[in-house]
C-alpha atoms as a PDB file:
ATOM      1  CA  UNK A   1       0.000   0.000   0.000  1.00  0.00           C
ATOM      2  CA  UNK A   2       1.038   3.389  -0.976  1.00  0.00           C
ATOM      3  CA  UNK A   3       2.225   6.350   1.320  1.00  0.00           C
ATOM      4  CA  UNK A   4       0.204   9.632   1.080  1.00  0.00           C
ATOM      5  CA  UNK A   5       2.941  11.135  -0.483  1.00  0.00           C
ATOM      6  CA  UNK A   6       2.457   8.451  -3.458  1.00  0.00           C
ATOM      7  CA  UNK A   7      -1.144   8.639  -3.125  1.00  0.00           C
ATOM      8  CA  UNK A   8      -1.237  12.704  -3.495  1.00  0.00           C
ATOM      9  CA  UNK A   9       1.572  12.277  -6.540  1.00  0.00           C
ATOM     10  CA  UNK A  10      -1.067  10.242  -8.189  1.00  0.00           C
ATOM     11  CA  UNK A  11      -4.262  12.892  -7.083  1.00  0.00           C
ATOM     12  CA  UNK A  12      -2.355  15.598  -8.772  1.00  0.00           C
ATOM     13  CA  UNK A  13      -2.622  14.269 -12.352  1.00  0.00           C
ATOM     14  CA  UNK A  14      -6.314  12.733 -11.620  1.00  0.00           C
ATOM     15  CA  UNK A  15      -8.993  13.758 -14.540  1.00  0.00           C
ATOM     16  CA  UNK A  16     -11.747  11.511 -13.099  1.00  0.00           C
ATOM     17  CA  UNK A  17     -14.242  14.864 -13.336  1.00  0.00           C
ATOM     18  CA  UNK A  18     -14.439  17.944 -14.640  1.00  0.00           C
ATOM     19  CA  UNK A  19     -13.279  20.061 -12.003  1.00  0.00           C
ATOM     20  CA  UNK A  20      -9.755  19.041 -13.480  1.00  0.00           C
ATOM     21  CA  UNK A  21     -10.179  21.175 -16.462  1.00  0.00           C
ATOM     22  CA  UNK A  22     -10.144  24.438 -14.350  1.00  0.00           C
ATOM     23  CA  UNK A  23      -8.073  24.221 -11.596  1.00  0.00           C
ATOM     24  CA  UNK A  24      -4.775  25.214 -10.851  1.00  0.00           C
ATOM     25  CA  UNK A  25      -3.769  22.163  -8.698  1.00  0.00           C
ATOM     26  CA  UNK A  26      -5.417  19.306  -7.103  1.00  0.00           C
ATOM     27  CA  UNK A  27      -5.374  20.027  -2.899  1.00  0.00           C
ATOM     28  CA  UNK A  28      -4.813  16.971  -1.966  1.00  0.00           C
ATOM     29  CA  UNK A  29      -4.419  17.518   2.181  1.00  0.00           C
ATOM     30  CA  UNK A  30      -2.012  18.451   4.820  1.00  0.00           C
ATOM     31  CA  UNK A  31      -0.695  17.639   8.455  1.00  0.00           C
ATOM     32  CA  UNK A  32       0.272  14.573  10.636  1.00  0.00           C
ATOM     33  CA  UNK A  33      -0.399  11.462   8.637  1.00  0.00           C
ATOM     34  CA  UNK A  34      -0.655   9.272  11.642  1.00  0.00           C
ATOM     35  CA  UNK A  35      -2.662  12.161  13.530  1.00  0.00           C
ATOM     36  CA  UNK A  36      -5.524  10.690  15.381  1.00  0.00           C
ATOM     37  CA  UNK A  37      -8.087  13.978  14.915  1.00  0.00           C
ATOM     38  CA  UNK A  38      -9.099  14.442  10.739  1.00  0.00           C
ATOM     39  CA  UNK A  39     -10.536  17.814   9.565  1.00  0.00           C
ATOM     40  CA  UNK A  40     -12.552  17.672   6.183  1.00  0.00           C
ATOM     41  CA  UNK A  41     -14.154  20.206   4.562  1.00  0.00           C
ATOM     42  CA  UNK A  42     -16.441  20.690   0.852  1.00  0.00           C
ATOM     43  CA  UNK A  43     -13.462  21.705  -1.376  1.00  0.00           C
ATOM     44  CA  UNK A  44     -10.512  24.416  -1.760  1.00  0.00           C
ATOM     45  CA  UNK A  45     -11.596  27.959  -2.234  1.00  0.00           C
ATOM     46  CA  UNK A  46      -9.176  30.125  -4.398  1.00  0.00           C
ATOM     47  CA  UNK A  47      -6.762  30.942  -1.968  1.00  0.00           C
ATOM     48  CA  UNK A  48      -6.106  26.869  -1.651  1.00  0.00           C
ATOM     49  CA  UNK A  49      -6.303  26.234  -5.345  1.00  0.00           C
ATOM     50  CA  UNK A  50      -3.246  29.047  -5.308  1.00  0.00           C
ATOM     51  CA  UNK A  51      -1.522  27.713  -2.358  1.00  0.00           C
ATOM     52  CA  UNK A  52      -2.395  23.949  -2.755  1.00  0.00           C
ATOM     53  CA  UNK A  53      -3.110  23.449   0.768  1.00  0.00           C
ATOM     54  CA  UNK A  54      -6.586  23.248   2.077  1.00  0.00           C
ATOM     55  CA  UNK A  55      -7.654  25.342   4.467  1.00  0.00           C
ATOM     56  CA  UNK A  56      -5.128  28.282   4.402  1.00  0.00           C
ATOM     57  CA  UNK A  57      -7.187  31.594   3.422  1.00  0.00           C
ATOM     58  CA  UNK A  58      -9.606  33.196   5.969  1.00  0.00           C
ATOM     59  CA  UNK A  59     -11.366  30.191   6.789  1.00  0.00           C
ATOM     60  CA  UNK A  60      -8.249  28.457   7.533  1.00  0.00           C
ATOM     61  CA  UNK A  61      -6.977  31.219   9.638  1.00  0.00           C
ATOM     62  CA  UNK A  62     -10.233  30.808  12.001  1.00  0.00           C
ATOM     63  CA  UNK A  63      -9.908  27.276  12.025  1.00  0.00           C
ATOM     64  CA  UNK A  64      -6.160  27.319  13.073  1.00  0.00           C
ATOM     65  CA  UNK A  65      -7.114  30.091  16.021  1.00  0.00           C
ATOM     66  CA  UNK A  66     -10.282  27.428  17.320  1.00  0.00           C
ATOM     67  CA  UNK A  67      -7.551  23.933  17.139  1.00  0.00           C
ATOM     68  CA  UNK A  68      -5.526  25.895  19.754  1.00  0.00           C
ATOM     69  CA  UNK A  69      -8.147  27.497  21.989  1.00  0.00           C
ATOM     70  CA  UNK A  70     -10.617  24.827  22.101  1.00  0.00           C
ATOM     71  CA  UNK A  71      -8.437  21.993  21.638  1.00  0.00           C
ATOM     72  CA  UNK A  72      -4.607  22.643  22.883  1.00  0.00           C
ATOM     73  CA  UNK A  73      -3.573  21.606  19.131  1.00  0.00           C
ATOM     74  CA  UNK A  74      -2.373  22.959  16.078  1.00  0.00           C
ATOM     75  CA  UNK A  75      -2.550  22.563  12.557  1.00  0.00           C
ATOM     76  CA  UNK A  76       0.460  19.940  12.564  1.00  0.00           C
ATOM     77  CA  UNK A  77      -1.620  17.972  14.899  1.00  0.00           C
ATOM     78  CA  UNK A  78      -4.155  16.980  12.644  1.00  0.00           C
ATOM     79  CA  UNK A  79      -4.719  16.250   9.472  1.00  0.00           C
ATOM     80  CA  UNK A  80      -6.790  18.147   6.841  1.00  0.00           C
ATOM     81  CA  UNK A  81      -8.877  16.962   3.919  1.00  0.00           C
ATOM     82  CA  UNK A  82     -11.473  17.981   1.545  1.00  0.00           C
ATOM     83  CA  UNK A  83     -14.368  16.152   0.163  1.00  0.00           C
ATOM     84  CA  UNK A  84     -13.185  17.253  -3.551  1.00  0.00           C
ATOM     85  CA  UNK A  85      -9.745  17.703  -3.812  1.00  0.00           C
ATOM     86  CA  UNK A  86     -10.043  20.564  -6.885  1.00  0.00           C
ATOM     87  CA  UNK A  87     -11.573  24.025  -6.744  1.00  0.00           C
ATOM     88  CA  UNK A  88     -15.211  24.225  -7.778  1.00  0.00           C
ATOM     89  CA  UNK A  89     -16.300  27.258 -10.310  1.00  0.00           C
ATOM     90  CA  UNK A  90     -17.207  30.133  -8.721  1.00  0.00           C
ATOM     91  CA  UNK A  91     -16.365  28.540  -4.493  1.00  0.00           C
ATOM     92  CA  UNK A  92     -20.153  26.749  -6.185  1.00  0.00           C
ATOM     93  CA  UNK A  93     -20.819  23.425  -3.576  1.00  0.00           C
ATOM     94  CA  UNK A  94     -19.275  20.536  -5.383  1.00  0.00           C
ATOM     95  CA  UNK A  95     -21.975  18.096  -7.230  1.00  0.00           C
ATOM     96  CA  UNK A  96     -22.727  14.217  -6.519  1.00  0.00           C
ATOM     97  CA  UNK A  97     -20.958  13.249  -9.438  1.00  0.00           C
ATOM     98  CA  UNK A  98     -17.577  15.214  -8.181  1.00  0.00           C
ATOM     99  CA  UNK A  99     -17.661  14.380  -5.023  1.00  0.00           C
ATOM    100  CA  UNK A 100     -18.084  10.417  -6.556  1.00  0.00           C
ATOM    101  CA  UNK A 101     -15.278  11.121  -8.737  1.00  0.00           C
ATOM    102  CA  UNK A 102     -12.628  12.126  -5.785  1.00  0.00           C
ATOM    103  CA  UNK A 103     -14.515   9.812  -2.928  1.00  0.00           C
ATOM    104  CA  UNK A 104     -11.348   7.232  -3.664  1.00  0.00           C
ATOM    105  CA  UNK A 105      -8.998   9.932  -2.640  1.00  0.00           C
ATOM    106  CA  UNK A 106     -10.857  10.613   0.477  1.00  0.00           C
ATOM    107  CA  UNK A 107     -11.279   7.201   1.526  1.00  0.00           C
ATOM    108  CA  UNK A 108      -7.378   6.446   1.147  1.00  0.00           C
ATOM    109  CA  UNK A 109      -6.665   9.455   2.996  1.00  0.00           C
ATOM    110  CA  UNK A 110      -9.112   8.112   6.057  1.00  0.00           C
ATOM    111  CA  UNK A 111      -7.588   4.690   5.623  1.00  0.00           C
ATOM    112  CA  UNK A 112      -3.672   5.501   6.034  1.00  0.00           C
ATOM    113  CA  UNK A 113      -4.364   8.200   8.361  1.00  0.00           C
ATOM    114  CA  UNK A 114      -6.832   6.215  10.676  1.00  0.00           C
ATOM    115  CA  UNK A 115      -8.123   9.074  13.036  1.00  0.00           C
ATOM    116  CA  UNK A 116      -9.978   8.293  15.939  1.00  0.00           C
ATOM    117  CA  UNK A 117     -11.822  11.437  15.245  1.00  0.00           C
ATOM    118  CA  UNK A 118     -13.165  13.214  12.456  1.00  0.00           C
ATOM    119  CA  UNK A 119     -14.597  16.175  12.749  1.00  0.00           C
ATOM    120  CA  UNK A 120     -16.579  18.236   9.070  1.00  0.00           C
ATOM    121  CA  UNK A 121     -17.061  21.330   8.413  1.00  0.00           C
ATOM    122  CA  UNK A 122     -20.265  22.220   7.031  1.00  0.00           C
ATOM    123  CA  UNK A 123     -23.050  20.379   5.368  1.00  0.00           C
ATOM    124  CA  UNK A 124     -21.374  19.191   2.029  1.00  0.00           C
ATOM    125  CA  UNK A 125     -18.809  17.575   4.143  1.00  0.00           C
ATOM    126  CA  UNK A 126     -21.027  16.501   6.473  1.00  0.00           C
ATOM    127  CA  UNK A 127     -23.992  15.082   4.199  1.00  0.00           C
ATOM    128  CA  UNK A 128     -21.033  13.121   2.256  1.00  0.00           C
ATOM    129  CA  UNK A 129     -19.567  11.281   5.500  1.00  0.00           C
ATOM    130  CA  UNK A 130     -22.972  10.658   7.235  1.00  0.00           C
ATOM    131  CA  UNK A 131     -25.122  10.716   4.057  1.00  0.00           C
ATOM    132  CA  UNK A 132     -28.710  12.006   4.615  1.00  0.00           C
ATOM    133  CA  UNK A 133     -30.661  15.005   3.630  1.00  0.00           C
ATOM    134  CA  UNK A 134     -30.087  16.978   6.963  1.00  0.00           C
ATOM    135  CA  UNK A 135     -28.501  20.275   7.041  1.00  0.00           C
ATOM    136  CA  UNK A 136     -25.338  21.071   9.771  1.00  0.00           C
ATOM    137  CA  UNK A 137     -27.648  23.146  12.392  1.00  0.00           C
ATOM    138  CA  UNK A 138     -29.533  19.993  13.378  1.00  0.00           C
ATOM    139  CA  UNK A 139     -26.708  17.368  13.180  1.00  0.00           C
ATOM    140  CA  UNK A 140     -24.336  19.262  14.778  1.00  0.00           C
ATOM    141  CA  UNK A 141     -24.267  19.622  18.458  1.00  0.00           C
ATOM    142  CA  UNK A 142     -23.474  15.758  19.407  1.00  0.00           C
ATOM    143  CA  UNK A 143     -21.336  12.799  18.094  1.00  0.00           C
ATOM    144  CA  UNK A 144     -21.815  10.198  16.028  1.00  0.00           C
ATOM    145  CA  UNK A 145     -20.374   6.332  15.421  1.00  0.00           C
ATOM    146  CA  UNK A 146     -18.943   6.060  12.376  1.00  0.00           C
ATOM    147  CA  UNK A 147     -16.474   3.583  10.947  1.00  0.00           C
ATOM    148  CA  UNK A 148     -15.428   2.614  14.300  1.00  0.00           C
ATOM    149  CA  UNK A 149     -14.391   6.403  15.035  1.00  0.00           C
ATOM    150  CA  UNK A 150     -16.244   9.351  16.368  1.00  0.00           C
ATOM    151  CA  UNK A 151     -17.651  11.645  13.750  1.00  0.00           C
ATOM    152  CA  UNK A 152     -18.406  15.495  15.175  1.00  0.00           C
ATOM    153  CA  UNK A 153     -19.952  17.614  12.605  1.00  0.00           C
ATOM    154  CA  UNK A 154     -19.499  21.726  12.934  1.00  0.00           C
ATOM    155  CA  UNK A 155     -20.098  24.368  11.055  1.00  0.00           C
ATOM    156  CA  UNK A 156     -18.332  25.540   7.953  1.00  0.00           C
ATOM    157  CA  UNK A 157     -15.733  28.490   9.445  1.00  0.00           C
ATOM    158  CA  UNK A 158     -16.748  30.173   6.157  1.00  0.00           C
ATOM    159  CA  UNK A 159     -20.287  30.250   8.190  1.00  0.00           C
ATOM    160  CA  UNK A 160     -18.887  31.744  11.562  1.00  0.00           C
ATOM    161  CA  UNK A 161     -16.565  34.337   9.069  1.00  0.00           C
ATOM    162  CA  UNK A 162     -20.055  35.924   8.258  1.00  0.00           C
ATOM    163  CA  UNK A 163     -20.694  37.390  11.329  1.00  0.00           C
ATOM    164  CA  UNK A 164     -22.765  34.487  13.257  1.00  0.00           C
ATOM    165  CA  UNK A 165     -22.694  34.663  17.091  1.00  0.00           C
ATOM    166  CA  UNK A 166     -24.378  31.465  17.540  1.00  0.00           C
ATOM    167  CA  UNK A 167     -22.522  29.709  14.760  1.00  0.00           C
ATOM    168  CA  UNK A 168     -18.862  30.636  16.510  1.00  0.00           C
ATOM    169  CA  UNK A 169     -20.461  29.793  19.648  1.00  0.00           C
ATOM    170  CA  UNK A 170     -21.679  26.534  17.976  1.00  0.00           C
ATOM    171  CA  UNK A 171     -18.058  26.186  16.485  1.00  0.00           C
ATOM    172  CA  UNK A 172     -16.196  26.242  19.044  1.00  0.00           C
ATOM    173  CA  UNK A 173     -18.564  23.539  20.908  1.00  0.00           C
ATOM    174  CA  UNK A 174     -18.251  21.424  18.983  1.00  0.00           C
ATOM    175  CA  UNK A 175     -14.372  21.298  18.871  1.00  0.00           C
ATOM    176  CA  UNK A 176     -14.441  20.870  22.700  1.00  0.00           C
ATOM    177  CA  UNK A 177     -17.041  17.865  22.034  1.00  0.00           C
ATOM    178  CA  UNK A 178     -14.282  16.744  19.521  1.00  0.00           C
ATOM    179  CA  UNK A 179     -11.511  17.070  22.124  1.00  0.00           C
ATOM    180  CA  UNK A 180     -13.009  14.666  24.540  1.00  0.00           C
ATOM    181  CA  UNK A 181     -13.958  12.221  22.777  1.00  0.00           C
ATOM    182  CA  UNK A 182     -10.301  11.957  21.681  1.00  0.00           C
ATOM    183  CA  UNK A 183      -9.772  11.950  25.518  1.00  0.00           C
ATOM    184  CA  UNK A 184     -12.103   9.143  26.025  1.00  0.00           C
ATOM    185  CA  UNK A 185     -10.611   7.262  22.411  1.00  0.00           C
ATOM    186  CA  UNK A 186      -7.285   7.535  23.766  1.00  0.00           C
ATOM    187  CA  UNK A 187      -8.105   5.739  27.000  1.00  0.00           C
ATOM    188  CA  UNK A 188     -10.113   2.915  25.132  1.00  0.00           C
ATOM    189  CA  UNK A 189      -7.566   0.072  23.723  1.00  0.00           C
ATOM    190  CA  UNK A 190      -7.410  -0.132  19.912  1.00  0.00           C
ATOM    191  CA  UNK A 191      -7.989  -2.984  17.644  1.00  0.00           C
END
């Protein structure tokens, strides 16, 4: 089995949807590949498709600032990860079809990196780990089981960035929910 450095050699050449055609590079994902705590978001906005690192304009600047005061961590802690690995036109949510198209890469990332907990940001992300119809303000607020880890869906920091007391409030929340149950993962045994 590949490394992620292999795997995200291979991601940058990938063509398996049309996103490909306008991008400037495939964001494939960043941080501690044997972190136990996964970020993953809807897709890189154009500040990512620049940089080709997710999370890294304002968004990721919010998100960096809540790791450290609500969990003690930072970015090299964790790992980050979109749901689409290439920028959709116009920061548009990415379609069924793309998010189908990159779902491989995602799932390799989640199996080398084997977090105990994953924690999305917003609905697309959200909707495309848990599946379901539900939007982020009603799923958010607890855990879930998933995959034999701890899913805790938040809001998008795009969201919070607009000015929403409740959604920072929300936000942050739901990182501390996040934090324990790596607490409580770290004293269970593994296997």
């Amino acid at each position: 089995m590949a490394d992620l450095g292999a795997i995200a050699i291979d991601a940058s050449t990938c063509t398996r949807c049309t996103l490909s055609g306008s991008r400037t590079q495939v964001v494939f994902g960043m941080g501690d590949p044997g972190a136990d705590l996964l970020f993953v978001g809807e897709g890189p906005g154009a500040d990512e498709d620049a940089a080709g690192l997710p999370f890294v304009g304002r968004s990721g600047k919010l998100l960096d600032r809540l790791i450290g005061e609500e969990m003690g961590r930072t970015r090299a802690d964790c790992y980050i990860a979109n749901v689409v690995k290439c920028r959709p036109p116009d920061n548009r949510d990415p379609r069924p079809d793309e998010m189908a198209a990159c779902r491989p890469w995602l799932e390799l990332q989640l199996d080398h990196v084997d977090p105990r907990v994953v924690v999305t940001l917003g609905n697309v992300a959200t909707r495309a780990l848990l599946g379901g119809t539900e939007g982020i303000t009603r799923l958010r607020g607890r855990t879930y089981p998933w995959r034999n880890r701890v899913l805790v869906p938040t809001y998008h920091p795009a969201a919070v960035l607009r000015g929403n007391p409740e959604a920072m409030a929300g936000m942050r929340a739901d990182l501390v929910r996040a934090a324990l149950a790596l607490s409580a993962a770290q004293r269970e045994p593994t296997g």
